[in-house]
C-alpha atoms as a PDB file:
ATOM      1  CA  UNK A   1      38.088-147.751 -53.841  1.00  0.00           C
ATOM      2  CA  UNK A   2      38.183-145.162 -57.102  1.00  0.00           C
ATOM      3  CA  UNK A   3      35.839-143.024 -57.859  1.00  0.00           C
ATOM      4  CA  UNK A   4      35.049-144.921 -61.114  1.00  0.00           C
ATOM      5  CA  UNK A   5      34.405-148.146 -59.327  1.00  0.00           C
ATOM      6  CA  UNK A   6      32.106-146.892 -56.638  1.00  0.00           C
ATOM      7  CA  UNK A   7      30.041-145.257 -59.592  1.00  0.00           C
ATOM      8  CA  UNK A   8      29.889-148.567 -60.956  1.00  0.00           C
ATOM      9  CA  UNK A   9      28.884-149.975 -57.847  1.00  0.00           C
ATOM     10  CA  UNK A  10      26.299-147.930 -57.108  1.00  0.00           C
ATOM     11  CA  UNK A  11      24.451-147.686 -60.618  1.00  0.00           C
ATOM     12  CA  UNK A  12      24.841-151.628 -60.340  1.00  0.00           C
ATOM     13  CA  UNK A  13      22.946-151.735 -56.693  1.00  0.00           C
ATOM     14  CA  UNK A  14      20.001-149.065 -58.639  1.00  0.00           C
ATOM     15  CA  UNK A  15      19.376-151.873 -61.356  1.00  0.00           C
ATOM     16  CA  UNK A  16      19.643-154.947 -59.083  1.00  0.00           C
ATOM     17  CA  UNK A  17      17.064-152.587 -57.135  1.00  0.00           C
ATOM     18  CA  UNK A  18      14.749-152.472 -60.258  1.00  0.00           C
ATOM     19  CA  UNK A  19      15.086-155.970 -61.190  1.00  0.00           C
ATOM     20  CA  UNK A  20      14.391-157.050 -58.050  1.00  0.00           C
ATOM     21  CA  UNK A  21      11.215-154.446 -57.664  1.00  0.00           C
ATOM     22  CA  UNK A  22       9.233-155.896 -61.209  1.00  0.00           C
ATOM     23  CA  UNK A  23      10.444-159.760 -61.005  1.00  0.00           C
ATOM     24  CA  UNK A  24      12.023-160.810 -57.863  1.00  0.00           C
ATOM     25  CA  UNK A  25      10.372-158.768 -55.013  1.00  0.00           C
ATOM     26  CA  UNK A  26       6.552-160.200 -55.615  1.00  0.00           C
ATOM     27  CA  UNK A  27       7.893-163.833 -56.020  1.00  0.00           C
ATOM     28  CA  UNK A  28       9.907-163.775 -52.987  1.00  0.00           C
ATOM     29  CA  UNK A  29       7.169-162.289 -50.795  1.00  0.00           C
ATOM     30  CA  UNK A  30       4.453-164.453 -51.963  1.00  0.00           C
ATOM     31  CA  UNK A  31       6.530-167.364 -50.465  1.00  0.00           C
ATOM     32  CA  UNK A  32       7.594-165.666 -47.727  1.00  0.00           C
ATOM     33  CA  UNK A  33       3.862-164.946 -46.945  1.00  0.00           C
ATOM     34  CA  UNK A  34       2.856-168.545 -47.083  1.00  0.00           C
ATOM     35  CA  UNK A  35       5.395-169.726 -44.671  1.00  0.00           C
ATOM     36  CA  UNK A  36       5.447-169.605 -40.440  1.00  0.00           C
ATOM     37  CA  UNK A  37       8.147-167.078 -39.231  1.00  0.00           C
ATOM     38  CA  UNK A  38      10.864-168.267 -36.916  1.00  0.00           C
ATOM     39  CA  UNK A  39      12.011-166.539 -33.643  1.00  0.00           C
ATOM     40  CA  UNK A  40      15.237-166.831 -34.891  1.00  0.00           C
ATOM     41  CA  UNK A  41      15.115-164.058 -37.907  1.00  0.00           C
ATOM     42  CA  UNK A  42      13.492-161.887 -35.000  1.00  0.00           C
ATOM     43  CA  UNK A  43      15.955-162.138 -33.226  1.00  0.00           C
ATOM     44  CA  UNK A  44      18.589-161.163 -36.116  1.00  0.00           C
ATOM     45  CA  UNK A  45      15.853-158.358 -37.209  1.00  0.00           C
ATOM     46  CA  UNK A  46      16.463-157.124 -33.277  1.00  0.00           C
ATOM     47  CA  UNK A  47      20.075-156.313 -34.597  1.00  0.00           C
ATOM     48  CA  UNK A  48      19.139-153.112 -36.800  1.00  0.00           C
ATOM     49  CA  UNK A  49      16.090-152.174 -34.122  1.00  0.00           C
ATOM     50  CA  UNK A  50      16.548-148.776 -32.456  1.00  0.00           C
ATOM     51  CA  UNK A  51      17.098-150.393 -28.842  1.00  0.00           C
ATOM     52  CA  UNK A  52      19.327-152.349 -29.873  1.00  0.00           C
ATOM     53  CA  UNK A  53      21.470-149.609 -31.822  1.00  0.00           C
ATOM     54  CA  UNK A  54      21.408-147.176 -29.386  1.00  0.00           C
ATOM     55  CA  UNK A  55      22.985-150.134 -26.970  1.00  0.00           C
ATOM     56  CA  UNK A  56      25.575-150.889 -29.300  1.00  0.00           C
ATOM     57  CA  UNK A  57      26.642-147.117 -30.338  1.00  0.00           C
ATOM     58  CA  UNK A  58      26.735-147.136 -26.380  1.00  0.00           C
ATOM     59  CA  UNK A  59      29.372-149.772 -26.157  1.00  0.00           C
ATOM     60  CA  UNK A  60      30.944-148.273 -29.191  1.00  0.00           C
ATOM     61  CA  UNK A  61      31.537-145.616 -26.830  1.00  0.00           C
ATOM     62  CA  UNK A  62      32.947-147.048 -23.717  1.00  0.00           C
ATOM     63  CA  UNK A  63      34.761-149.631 -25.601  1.00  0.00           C
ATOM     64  CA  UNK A  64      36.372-146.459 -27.393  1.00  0.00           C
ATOM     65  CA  UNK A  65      37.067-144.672 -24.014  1.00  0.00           C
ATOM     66  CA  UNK A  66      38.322-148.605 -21.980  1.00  0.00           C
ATOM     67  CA  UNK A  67      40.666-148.971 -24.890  1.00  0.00           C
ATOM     68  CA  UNK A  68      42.046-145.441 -25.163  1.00  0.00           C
ATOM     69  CA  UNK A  69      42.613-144.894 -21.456  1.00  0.00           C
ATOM     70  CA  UNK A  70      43.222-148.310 -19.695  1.00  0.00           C
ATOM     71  CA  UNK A  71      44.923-150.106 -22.105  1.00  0.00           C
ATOM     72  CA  UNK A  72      46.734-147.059 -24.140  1.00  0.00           C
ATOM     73  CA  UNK A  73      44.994-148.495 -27.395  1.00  0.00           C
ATOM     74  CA  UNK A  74      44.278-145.389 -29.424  1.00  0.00           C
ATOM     75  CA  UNK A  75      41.339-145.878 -31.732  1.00  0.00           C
ATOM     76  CA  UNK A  76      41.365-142.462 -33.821  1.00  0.00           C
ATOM     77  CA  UNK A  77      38.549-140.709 -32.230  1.00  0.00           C
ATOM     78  CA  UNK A  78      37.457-139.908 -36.102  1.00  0.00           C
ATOM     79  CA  UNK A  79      36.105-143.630 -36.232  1.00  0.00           C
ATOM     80  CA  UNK A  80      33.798-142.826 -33.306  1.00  0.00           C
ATOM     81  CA  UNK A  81      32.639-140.012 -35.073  1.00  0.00           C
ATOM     82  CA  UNK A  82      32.087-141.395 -38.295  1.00  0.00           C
ATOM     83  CA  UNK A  83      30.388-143.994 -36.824  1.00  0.00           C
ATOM     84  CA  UNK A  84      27.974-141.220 -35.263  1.00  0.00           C
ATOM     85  CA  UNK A  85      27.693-139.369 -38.720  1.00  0.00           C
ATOM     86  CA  UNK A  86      27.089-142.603 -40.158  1.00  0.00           C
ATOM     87  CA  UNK A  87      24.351-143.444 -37.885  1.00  0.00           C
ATOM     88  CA  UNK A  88      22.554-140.180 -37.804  1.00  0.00           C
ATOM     89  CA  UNK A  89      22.933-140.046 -42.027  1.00  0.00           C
ATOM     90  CA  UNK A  90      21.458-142.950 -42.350  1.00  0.00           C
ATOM     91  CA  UNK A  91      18.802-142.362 -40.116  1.00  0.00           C
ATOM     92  CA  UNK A  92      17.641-138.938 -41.487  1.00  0.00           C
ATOM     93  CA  UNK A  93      17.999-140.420 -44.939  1.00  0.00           C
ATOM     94  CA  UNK A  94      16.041-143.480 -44.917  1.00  0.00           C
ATOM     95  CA  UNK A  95      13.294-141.991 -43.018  1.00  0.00           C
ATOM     96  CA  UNK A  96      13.061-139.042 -45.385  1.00  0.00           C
ATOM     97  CA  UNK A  97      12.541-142.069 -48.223  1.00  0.00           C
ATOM     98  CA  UNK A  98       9.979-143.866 -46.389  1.00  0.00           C
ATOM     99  CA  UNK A  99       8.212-140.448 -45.965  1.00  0.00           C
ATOM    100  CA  UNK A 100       8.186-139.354 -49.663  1.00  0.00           C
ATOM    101  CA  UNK A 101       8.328-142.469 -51.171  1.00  0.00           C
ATOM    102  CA  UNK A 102       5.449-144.719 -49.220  1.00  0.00           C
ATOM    103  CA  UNK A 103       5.158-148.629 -50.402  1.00  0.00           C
ATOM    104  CA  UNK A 104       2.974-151.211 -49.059  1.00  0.00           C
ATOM    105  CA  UNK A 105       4.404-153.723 -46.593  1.00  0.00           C
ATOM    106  CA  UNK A 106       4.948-157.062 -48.113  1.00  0.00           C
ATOM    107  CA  UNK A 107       2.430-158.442 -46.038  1.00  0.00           C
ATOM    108  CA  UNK A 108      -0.624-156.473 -48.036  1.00  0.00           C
ATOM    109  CA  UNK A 109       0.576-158.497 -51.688  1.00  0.00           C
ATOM    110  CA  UNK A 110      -1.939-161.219 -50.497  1.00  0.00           C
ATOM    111  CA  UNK A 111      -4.455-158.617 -50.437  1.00  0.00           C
ATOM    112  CA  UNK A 112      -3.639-157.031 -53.674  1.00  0.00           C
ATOM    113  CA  UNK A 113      -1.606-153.892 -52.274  1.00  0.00           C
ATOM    114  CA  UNK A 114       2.263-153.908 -54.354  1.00  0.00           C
ATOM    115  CA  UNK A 115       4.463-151.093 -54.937  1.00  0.00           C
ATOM    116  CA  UNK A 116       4.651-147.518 -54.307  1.00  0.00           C
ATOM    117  CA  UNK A 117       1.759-145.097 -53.538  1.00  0.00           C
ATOM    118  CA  UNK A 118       1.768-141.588 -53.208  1.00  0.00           C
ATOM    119  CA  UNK A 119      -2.103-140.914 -52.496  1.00  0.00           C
ATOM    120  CA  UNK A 120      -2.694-144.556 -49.481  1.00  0.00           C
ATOM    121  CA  UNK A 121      -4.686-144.204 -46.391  1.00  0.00           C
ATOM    122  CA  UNK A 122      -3.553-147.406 -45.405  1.00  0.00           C
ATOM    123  CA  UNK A 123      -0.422-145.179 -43.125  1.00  0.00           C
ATOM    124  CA  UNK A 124       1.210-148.144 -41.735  1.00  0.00           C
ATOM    125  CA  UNK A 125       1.582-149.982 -43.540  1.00  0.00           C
ATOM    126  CA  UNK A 126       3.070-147.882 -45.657  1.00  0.00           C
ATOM    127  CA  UNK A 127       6.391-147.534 -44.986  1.00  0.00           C
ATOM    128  CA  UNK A 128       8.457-150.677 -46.533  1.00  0.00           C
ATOM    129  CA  UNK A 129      10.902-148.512 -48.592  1.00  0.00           C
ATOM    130  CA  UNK A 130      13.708-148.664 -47.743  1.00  0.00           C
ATOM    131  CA  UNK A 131      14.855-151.217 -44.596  1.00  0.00           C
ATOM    132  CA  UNK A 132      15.894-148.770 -41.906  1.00  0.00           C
ATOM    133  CA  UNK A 133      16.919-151.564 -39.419  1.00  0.00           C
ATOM    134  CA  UNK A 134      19.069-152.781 -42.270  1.00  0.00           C
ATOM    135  CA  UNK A 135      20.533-149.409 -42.819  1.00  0.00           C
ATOM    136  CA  UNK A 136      21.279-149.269 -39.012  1.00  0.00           C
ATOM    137  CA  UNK A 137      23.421-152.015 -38.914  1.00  0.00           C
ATOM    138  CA  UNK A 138      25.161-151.223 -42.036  1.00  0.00           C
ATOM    139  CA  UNK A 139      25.968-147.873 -40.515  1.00  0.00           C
ATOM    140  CA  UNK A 140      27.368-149.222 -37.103  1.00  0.00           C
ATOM    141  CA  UNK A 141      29.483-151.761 -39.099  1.00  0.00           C
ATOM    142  CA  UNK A 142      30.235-150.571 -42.028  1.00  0.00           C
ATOM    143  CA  UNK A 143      33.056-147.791 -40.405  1.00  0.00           C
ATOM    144  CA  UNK A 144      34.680-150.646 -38.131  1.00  0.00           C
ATOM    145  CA  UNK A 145      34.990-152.760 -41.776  1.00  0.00           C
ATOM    146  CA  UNK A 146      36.296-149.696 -43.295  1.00  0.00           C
ATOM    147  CA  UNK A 147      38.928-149.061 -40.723  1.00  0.00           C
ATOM    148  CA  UNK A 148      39.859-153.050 -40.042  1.00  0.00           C
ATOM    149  CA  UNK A 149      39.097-155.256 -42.614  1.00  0.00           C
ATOM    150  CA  UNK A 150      39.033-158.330 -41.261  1.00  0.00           C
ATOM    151  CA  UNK A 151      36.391-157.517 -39.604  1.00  0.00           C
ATOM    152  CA  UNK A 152      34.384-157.458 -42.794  1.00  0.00           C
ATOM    153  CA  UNK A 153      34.302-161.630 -42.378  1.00  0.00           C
ATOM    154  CA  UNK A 154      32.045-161.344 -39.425  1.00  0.00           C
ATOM    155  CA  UNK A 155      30.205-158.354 -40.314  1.00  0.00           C
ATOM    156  CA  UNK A 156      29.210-158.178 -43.301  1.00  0.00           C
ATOM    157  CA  UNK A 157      27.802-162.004 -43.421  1.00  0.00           C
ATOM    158  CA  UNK A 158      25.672-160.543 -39.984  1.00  0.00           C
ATOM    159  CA  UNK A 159      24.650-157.084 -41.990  1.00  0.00           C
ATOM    160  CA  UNK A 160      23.505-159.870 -44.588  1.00  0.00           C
ATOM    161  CA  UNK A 161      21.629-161.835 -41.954  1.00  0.00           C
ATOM    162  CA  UNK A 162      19.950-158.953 -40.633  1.00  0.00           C
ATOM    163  CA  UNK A 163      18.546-158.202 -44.190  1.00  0.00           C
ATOM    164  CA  UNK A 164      17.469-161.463 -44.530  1.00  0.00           C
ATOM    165  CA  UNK A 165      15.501-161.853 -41.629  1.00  0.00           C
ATOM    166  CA  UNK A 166      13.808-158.521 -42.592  1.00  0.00           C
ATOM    167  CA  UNK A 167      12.515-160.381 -45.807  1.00  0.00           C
ATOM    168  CA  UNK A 168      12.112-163.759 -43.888  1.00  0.00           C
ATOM    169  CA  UNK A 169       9.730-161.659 -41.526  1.00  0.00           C
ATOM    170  CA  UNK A 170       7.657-160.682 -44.552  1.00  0.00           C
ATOM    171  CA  UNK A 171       8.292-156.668 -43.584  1.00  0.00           C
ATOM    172  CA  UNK A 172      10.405-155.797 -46.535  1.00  0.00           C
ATOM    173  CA  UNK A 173      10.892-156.377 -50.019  1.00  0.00           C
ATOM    174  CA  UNK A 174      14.638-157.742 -51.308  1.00  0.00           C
ATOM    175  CA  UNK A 175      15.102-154.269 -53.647  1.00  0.00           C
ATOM    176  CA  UNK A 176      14.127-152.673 -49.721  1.00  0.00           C
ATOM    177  CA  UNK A 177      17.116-154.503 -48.224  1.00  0.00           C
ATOM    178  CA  UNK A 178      19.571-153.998 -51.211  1.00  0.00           C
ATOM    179  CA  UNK A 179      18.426-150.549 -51.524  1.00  0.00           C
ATOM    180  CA  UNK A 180      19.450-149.642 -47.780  1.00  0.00           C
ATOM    181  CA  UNK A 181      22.528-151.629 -48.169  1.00  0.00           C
ATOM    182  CA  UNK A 182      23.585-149.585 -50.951  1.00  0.00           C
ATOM    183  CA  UNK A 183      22.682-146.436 -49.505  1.00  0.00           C
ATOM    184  CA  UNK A 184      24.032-146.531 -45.926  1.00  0.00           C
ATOM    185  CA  UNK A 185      27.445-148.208 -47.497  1.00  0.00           C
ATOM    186  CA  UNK A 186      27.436-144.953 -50.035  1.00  0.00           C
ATOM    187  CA  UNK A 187      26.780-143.036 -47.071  1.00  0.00           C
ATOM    188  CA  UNK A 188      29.908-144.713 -44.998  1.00  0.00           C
ATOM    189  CA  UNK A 189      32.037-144.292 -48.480  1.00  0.00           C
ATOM    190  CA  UNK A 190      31.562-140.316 -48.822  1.00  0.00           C
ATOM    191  CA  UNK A 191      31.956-140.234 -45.151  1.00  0.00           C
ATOM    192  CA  UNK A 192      35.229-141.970 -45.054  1.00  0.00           C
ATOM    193  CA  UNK A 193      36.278-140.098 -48.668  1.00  0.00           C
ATOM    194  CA  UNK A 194      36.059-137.182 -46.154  1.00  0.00           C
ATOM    195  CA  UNK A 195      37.758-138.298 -43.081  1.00  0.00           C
ATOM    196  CA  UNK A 196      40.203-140.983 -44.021  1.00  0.00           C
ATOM    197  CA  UNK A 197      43.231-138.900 -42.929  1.00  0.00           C
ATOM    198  CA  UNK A 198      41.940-138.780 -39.389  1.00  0.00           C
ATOM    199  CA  UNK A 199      41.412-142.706 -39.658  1.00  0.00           C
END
């Protein structure tokens, strides 16, 4: 992808992010408030959860090592470590936002609580901006898409699962779940700028 494109991209995914924060993200959540949650987003959400990440960056790994010495498959041991980068990035990054940037949980609109607060005591509820267990799974799939593309058919529709059930739950906003989209898949795109050769 040029330069060019992936500016365009990006600067897109900002203003979808500020449509979405003054018209779409109240709407969706007042809905999504008035409805029963289903076990089956919580189990999607589970995808992007730390325990769950750690297990798969796990497999990543012995799947990486099976392949490489069993079967004389060589993955380029820069994948695995993008991957990692990718991970820890996106990790650092999003919790640094949800640190400096605190916003109410969609779960307070009912109560009157929207948008972004610098000076809350309410602390936990405080920390909707921006979806880290979305950002988690777009970091552990995002590198396998980048390095075999077919595999973008089944990932990315399960990256967009995961997002939804984070708005399905009522626990993020849609502008939380495009903005960590965006950002993790920027992330993967300077990282892979960087290391494509190795790939």
């Amino acid at each position: 992808m040029n330069r060019s494109l992936s500016l365009k991209l990006y600067l897109g995914i900002v203003f979808l992010c500020f449509i979405c924060y003054f018209w779409i993200d109240p709407l969706v959540a007042h809905q999504v408030g008035e409805r029963t949650h289903s076990s089956i987003w919580e189990k999607i959400s589970l995808l992007g959860s730390f325990e769950v990440s750690y297990q798969i960056l796990v497999s990543y790994l012995v799947l990486f090592f099976i392949l490489r010495y069993f079967f004389a498959f060589t993955l380029p041991p820069a994948l695995v470590l993008m991957i990692l980068y990718s991970y820890l990035t996106t990790v650092v990054s999003i919790q640094f936002l949800k640190t400096t940037l605190p916003r109410y949980r969609p779960v307070l609109l009912q109560k009157g609580f929207y948008g972004f607060d610098l000076h809350s005591s309410l602390a936990g509820s405080m920390d909707s901006f921006p979806s880290l267990h979305t950002g988690i799974f777009v970091a552990l799939c995002i590198p396998l898409v980048f390095k075999f593309n077919r595999l973008g058919y089944i990932l990315i529709p399960l990256i967009l699962l995961v997002g939804l059930s984070r708005i399905f739950l009522n626990v993020h906003y849609v502008s939380d779940v495009v903005f960590s989209i965006g950002l993790s898949t920027g992330i993967n795109t300077i990282l892979y700028h960087f290391m494509k050769k190795d790939l």
